[in-house]
N, C-alpha and C. Protein backbone atom coordinates (compact mmCIF):
# COMPACT_ATOMS: atom_id res chain seq x y z
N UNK A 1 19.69 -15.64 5.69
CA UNK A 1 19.25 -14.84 4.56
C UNK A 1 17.73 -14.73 4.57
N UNK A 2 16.90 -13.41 4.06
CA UNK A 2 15.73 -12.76 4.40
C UNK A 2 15.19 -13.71 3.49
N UNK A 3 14.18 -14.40 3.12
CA UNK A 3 13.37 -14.54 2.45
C UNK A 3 13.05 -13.59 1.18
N UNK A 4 12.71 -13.63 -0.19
CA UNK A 4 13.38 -13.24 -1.23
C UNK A 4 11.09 -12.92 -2.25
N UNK A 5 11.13 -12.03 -2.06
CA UNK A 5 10.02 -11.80 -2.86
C UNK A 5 9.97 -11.02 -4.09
N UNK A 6 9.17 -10.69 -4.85
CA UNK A 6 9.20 -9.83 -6.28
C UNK A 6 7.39 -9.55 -6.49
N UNK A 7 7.66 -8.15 -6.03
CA UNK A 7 6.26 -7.68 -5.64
C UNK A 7 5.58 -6.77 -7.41
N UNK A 8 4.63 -7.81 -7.62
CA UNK A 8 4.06 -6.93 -8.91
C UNK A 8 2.66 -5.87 -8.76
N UNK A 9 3.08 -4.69 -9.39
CA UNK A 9 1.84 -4.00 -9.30
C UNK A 9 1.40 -4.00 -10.45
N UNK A 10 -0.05 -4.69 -10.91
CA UNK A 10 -0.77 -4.64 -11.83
C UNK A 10 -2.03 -3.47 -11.90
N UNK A 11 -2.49 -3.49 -13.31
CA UNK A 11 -3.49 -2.42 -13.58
C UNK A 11 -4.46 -3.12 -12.79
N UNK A 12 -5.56 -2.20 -13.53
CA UNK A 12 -7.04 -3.21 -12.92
C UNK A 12 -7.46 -4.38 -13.80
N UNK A 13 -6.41 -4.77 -15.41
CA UNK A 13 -6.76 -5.68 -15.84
C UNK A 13 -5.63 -6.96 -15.81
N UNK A 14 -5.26 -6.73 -14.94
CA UNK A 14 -3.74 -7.58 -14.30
C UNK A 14 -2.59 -7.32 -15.34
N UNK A 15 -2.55 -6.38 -16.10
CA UNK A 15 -0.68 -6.67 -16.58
C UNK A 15 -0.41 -5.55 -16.04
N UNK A 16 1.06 -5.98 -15.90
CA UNK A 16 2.20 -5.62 -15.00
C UNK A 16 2.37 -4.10 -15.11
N UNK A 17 2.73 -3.24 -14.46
CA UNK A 17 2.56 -1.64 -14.29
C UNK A 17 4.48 -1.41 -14.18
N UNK A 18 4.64 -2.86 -13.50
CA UNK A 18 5.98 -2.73 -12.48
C UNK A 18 6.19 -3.91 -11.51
N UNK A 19 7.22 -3.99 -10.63
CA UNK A 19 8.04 -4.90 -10.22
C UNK A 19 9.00 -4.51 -9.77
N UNK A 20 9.53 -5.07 -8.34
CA UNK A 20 10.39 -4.76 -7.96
C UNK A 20 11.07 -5.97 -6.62
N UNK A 21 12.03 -6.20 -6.29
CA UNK A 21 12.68 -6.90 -4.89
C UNK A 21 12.00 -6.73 -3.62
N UNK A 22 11.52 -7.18 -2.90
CA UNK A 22 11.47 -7.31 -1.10
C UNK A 22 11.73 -8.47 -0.61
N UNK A 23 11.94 -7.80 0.92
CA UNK A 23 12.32 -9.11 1.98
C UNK A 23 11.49 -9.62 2.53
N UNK A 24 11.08 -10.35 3.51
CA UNK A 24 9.66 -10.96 4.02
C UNK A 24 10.29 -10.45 5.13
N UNK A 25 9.21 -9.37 6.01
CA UNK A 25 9.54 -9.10 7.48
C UNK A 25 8.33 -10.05 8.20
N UNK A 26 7.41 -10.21 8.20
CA UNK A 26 6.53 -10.80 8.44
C UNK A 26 5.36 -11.53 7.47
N UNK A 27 4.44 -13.02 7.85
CA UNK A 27 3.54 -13.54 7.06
C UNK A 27 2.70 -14.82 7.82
N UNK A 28 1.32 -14.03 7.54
CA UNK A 28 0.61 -14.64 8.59
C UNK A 28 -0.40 -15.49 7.36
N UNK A 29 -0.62 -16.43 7.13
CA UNK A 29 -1.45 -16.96 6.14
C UNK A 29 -2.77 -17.25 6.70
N UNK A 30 -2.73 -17.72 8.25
CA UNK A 30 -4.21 -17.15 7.95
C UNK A 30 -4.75 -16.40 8.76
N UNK A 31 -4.38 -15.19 8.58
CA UNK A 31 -5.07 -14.09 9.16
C UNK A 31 -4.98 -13.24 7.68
N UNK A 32 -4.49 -13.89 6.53
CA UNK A 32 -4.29 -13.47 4.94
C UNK A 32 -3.46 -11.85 5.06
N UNK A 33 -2.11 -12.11 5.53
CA UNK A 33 -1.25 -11.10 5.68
C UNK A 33 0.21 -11.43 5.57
N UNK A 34 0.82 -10.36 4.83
CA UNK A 34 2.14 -10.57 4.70
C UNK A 34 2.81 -9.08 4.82
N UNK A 35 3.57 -8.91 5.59
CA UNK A 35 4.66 -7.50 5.51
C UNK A 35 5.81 -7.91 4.61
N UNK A 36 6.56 -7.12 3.99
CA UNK A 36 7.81 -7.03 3.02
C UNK A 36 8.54 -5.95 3.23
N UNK A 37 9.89 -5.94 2.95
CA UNK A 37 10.58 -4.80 3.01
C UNK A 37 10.83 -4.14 1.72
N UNK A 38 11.27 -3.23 1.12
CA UNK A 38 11.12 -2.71 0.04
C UNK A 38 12.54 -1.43 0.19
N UNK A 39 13.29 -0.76 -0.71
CA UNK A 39 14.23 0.39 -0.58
C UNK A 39 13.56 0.82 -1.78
N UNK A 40 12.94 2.21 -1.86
CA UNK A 40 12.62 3.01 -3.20
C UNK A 40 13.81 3.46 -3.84
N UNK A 41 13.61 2.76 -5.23
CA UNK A 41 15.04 3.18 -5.95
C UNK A 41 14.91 4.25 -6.74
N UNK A 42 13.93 5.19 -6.88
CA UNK A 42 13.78 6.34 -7.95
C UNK A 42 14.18 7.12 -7.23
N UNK A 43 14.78 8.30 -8.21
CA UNK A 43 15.38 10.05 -7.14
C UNK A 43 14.13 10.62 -6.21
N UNK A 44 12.78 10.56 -7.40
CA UNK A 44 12.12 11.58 -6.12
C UNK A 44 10.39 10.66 -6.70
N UNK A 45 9.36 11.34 -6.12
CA UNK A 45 8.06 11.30 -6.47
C UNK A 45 7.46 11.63 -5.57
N UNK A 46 6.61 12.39 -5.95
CA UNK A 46 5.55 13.20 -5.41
C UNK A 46 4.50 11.92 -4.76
N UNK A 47 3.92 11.75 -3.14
CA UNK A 47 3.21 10.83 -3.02
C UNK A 47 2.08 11.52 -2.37
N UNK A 48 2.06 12.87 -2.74
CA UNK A 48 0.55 13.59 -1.91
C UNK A 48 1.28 14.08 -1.01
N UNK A 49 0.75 13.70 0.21
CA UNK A 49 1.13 13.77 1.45
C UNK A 49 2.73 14.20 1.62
N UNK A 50 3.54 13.91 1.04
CA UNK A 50 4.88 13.44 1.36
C UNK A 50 5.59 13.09 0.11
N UNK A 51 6.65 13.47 0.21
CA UNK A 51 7.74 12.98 -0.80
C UNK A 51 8.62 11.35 -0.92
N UNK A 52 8.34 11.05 -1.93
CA UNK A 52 9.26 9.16 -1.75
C UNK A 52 10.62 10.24 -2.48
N UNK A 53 11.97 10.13 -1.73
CA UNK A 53 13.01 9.85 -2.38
C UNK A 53 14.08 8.33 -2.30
N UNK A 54 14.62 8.59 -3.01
CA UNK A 54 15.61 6.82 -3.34
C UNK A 54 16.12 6.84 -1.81
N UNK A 55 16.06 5.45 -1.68
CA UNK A 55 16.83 5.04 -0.13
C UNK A 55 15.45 4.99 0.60
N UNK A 56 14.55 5.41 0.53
CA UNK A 56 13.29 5.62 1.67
C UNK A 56 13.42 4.17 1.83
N UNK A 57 12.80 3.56 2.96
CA UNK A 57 12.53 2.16 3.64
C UNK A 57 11.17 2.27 3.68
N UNK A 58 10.56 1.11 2.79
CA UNK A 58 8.84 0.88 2.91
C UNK A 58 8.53 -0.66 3.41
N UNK A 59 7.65 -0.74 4.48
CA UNK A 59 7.34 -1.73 5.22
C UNK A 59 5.96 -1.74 4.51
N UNK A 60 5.65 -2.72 3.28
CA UNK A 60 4.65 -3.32 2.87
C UNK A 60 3.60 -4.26 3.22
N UNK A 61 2.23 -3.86 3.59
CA UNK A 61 1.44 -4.37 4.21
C UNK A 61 0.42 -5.48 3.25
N UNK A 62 0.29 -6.30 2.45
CA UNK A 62 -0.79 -7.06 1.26
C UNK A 62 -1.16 -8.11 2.47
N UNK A 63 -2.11 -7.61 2.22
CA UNK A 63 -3.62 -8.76 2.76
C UNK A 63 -4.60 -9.60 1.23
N UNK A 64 -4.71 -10.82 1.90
CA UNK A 64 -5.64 -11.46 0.47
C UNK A 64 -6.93 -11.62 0.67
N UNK A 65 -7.22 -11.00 1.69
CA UNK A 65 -8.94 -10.97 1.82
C UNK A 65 -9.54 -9.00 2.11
N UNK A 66 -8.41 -8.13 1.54
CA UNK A 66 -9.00 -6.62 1.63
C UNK A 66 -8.31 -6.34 0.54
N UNK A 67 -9.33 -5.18 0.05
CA UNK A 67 -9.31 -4.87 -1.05
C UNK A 67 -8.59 -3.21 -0.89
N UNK A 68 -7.25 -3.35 0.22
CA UNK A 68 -6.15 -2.27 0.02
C UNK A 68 -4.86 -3.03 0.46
N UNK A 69 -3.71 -1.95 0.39
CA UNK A 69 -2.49 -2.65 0.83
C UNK A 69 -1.83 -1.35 1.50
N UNK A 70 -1.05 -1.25 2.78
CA UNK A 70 -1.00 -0.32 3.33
C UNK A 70 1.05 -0.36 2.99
N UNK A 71 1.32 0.82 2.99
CA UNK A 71 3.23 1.32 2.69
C UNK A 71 3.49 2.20 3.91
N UNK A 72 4.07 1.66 4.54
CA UNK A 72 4.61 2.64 5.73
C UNK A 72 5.89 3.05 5.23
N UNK A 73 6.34 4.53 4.83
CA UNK A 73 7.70 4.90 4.23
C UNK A 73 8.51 5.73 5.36
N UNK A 74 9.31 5.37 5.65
CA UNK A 74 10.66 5.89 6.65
C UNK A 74 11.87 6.16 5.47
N UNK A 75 12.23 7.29 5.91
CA UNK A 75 13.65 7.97 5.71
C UNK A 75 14.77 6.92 5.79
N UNK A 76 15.51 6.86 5.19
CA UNK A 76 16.83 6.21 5.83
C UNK A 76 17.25 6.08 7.03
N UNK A 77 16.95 7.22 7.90
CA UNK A 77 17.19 7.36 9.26
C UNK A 77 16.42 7.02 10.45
N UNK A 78 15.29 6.48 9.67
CA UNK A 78 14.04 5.11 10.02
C UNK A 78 12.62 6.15 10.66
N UNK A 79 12.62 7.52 10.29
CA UNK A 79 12.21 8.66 10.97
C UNK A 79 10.86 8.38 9.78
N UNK A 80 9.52 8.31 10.49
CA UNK A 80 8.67 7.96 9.46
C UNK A 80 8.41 9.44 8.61
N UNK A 81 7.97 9.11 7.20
CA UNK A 81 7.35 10.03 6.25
C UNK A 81 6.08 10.06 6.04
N UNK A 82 5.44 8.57 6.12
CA UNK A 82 4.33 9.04 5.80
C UNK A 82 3.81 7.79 5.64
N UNK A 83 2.34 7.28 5.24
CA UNK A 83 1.75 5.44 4.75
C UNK A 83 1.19 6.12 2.97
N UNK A 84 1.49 5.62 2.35
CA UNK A 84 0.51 5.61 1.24
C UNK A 84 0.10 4.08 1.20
N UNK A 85 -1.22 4.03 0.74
CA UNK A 85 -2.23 3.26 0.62
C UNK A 85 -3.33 2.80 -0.97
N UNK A 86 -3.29 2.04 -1.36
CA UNK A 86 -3.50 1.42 -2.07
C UNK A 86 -5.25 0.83 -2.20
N UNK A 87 -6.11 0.93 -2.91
CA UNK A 87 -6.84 0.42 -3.12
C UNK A 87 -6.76 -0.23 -3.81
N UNK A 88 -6.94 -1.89 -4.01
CA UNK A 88 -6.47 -2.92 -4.96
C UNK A 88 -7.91 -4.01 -4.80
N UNK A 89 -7.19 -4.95 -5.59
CA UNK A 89 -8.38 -6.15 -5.33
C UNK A 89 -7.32 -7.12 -4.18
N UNK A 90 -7.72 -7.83 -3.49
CA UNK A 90 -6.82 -8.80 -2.65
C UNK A 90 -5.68 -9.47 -3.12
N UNK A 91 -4.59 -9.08 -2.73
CA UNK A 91 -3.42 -9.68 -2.88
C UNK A 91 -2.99 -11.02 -3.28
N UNK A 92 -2.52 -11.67 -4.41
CA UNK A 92 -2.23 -13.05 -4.73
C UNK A 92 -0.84 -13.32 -3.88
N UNK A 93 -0.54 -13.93 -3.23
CA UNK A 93 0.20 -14.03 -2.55
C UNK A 93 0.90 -16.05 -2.69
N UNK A 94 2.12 -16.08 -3.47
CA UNK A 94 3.06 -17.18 -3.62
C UNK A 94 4.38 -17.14 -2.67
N UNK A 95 5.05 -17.96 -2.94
CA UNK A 95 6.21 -18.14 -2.17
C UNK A 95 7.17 -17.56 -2.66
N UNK A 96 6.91 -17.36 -3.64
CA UNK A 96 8.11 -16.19 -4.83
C UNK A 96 7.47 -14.76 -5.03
N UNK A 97 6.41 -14.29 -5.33
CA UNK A 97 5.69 -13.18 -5.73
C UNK A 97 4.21 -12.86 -4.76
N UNK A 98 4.12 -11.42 -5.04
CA UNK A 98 3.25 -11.42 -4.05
C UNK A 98 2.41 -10.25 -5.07
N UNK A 99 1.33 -10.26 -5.68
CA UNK A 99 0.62 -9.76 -6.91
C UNK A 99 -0.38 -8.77 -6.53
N UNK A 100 -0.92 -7.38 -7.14
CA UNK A 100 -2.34 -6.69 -6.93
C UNK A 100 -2.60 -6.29 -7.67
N UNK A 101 -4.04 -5.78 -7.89
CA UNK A 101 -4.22 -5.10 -9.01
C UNK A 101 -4.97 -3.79 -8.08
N UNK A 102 -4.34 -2.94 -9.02
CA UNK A 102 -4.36 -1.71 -8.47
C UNK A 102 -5.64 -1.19 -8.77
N UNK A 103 -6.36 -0.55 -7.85
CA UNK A 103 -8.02 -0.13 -8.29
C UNK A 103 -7.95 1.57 -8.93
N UNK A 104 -6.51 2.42 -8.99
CA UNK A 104 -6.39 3.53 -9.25
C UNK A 104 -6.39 4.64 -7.43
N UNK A 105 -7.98 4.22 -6.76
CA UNK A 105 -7.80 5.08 -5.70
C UNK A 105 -6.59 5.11 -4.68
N UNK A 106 -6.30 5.85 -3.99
CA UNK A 106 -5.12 5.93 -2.84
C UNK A 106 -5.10 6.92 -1.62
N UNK A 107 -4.49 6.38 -0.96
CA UNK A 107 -4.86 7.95 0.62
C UNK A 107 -3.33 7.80 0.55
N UNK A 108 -2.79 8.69 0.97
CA UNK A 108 -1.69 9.66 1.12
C UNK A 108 -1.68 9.89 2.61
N UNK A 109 -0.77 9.23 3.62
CA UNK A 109 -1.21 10.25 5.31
C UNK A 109 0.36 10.95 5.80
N UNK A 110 0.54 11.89 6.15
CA UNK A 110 1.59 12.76 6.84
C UNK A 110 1.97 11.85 8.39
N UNK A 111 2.77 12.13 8.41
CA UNK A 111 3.39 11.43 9.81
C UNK A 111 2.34 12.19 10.88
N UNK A 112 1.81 13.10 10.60
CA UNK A 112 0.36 14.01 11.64
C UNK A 112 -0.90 13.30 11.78
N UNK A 113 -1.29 12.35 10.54
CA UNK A 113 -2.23 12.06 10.27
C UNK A 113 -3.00 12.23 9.20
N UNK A 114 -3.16 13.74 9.11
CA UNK A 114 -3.56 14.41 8.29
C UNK A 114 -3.57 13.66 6.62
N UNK A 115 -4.63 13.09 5.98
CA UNK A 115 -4.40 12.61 4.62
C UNK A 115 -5.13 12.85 3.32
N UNK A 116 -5.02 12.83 2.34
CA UNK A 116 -5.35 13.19 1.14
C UNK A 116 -5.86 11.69 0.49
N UNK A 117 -6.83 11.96 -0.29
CA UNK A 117 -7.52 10.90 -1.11
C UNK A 117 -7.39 11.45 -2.47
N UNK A 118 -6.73 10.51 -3.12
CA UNK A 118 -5.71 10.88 -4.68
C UNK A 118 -6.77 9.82 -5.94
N UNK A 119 -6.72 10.66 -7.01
CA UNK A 119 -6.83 9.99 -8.04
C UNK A 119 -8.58 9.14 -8.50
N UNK A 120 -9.39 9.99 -7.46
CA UNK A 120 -10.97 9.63 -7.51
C UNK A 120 -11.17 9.43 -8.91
N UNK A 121 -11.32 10.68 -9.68
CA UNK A 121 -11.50 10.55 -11.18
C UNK A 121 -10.89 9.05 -11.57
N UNK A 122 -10.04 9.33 -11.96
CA UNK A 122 -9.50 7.88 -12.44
C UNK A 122 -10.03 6.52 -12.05
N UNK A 123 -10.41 6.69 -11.15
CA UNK A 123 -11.22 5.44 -10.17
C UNK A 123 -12.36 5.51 -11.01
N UNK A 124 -12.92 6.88 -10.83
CA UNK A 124 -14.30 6.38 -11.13
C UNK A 124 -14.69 6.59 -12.82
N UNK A 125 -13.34 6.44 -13.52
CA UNK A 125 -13.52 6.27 -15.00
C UNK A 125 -13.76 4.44 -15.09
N UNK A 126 -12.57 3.89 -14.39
CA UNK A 126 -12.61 2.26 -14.00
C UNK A 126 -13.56 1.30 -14.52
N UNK A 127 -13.42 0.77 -15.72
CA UNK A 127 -15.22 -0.11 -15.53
C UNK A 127 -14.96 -2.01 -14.47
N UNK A 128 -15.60 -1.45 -13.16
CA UNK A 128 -15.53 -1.93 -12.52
C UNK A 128 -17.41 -2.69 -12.49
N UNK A 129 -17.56 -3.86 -11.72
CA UNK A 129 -18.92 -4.07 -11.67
C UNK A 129 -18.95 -3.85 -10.45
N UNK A 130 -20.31 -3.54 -10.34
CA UNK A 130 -21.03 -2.25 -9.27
C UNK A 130 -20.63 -2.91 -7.39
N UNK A 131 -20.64 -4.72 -7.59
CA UNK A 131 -19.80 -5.12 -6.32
C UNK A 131 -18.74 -4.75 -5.97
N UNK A 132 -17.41 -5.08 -7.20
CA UNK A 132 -16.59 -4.84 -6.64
C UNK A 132 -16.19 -2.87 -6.80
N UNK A 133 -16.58 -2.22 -7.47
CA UNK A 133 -16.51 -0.90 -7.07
C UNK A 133 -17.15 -0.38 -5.61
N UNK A 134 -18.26 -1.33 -5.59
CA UNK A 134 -18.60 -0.85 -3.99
C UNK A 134 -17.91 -1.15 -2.61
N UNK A 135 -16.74 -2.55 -3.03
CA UNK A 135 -15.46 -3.62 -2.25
C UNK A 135 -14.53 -1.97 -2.21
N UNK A 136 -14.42 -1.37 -3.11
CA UNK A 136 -13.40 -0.72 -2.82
C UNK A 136 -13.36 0.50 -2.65
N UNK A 137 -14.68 1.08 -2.72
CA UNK A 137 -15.11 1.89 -1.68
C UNK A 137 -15.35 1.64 0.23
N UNK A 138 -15.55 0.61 0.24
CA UNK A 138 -15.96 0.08 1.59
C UNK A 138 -14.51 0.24 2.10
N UNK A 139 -13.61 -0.26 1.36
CA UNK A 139 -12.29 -0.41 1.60
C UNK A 139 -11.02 1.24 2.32
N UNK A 140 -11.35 1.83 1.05
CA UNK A 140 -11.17 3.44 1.42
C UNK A 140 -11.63 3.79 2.30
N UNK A 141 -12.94 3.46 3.13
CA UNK A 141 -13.92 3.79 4.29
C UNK A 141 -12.88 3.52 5.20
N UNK A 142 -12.97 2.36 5.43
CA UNK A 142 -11.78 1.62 6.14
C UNK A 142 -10.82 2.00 6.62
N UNK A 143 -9.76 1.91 5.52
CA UNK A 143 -8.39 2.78 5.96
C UNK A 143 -8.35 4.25 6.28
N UNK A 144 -9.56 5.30 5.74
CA UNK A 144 -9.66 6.51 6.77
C UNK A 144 -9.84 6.25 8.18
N UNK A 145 -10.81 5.19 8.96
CA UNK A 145 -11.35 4.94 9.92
C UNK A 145 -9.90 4.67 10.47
N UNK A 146 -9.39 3.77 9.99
CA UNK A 146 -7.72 2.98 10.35
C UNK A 146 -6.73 4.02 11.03
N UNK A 147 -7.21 5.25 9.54
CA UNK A 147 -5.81 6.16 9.90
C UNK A 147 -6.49 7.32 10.93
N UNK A 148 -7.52 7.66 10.87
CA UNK A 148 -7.94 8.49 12.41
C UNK A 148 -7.90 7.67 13.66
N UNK A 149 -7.52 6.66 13.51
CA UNK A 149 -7.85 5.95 15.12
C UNK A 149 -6.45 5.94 15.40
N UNK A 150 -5.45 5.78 14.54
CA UNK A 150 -3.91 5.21 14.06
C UNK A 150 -3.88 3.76 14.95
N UNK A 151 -4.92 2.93 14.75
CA UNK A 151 -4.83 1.77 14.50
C UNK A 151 -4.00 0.98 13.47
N UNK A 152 -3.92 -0.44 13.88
CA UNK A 152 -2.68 -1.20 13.23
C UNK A 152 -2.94 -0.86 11.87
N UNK A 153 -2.43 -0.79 10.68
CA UNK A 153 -0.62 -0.39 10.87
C UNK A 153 -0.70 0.76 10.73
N UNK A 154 -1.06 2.01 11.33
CA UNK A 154 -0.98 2.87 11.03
C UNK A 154 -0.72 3.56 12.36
N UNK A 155 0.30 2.55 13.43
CA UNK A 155 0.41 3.22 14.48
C UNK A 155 1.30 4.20 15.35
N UNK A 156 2.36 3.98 14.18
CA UNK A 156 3.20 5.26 14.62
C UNK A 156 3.08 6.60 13.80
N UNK A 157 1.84 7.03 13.55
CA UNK A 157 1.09 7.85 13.46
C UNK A 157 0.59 9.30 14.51
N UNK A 158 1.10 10.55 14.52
CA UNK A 158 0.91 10.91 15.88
C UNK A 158 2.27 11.02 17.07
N UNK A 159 3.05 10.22 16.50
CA UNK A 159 4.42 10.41 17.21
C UNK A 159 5.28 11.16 17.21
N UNK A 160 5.22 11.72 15.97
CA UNK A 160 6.53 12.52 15.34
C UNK A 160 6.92 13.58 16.02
């Protein structure tokens, strides 16, 4: 039996947004990484880039020393859709739960590459202090750099 997690997404002032079941596919503690499995249970949602419908398979990426978390979403038929991406503060990571707080920003990428940066405004309503707003800008830098190279995890990127 998979290992048994309950992944919370918090605001930027930590209460709960949501919650939901995953499996542990992978967890590296110190390289501060953990993968999870995840099944999206809603009918549909718009994710930018790409559509989440129910059944999609998301391979969850939370790191506790970066300030994003990367979603690789496959079809049922394991045919990728797309990564949405997360700007957060670093992942709390227990043996039962695995915690973020969500910073508002997000990239959106197409199985092409091709990606969208969602929800700036909102970010930059955020009262964040000027470090960590600049942590999670550096961060967004990042995962564009990530997803044009389609470096890890963003490497079956380019295949489709």
């Amino acid at each position: 039996m998979k290992h048994a997690y309950t992944v919370y997404k918090l605001n930027e002032h930590g209460i709960e947004k949501l919650h939901y079941p995953a499996t542990l596919v992978s967890r590296d503690p110190a390289a501060g990484h953990i993968a999870v499995e995840a099944v999206f249970s809603i009918a549909s949602a718009d994710a930018g880039a790409f559509e989440l419908n129910e059944g999609d398979r998301m391979v969850e990426h939370f790191f506790t020393d970066r300030y994003y978390n990367v979603f690789e979403v496959s079809a049922p038929d394991g045919s990728l859709k797309g990564y949405y991406c997360n700007v957060t503060r670093p992942a709390v990571v227990t043996d039962a739960e695995i915690r973020a707080d969500d910073l508002a920003l997000d990239i959106s990428v197409n199985p092409s590459g091709a990606f969208m940066l969602l929800d700036e405004d909102e970010f930059r309503d955020l009262a964040l202090s000027t470090d960590e707003r600049q942590a999670a800008e550096l961060a967004a830098d990042e995962l564009v750099s990530l997803i044009r190279s389609a470096a890890w995890p963003f490497e079956r990127l380019n295949q489709a």
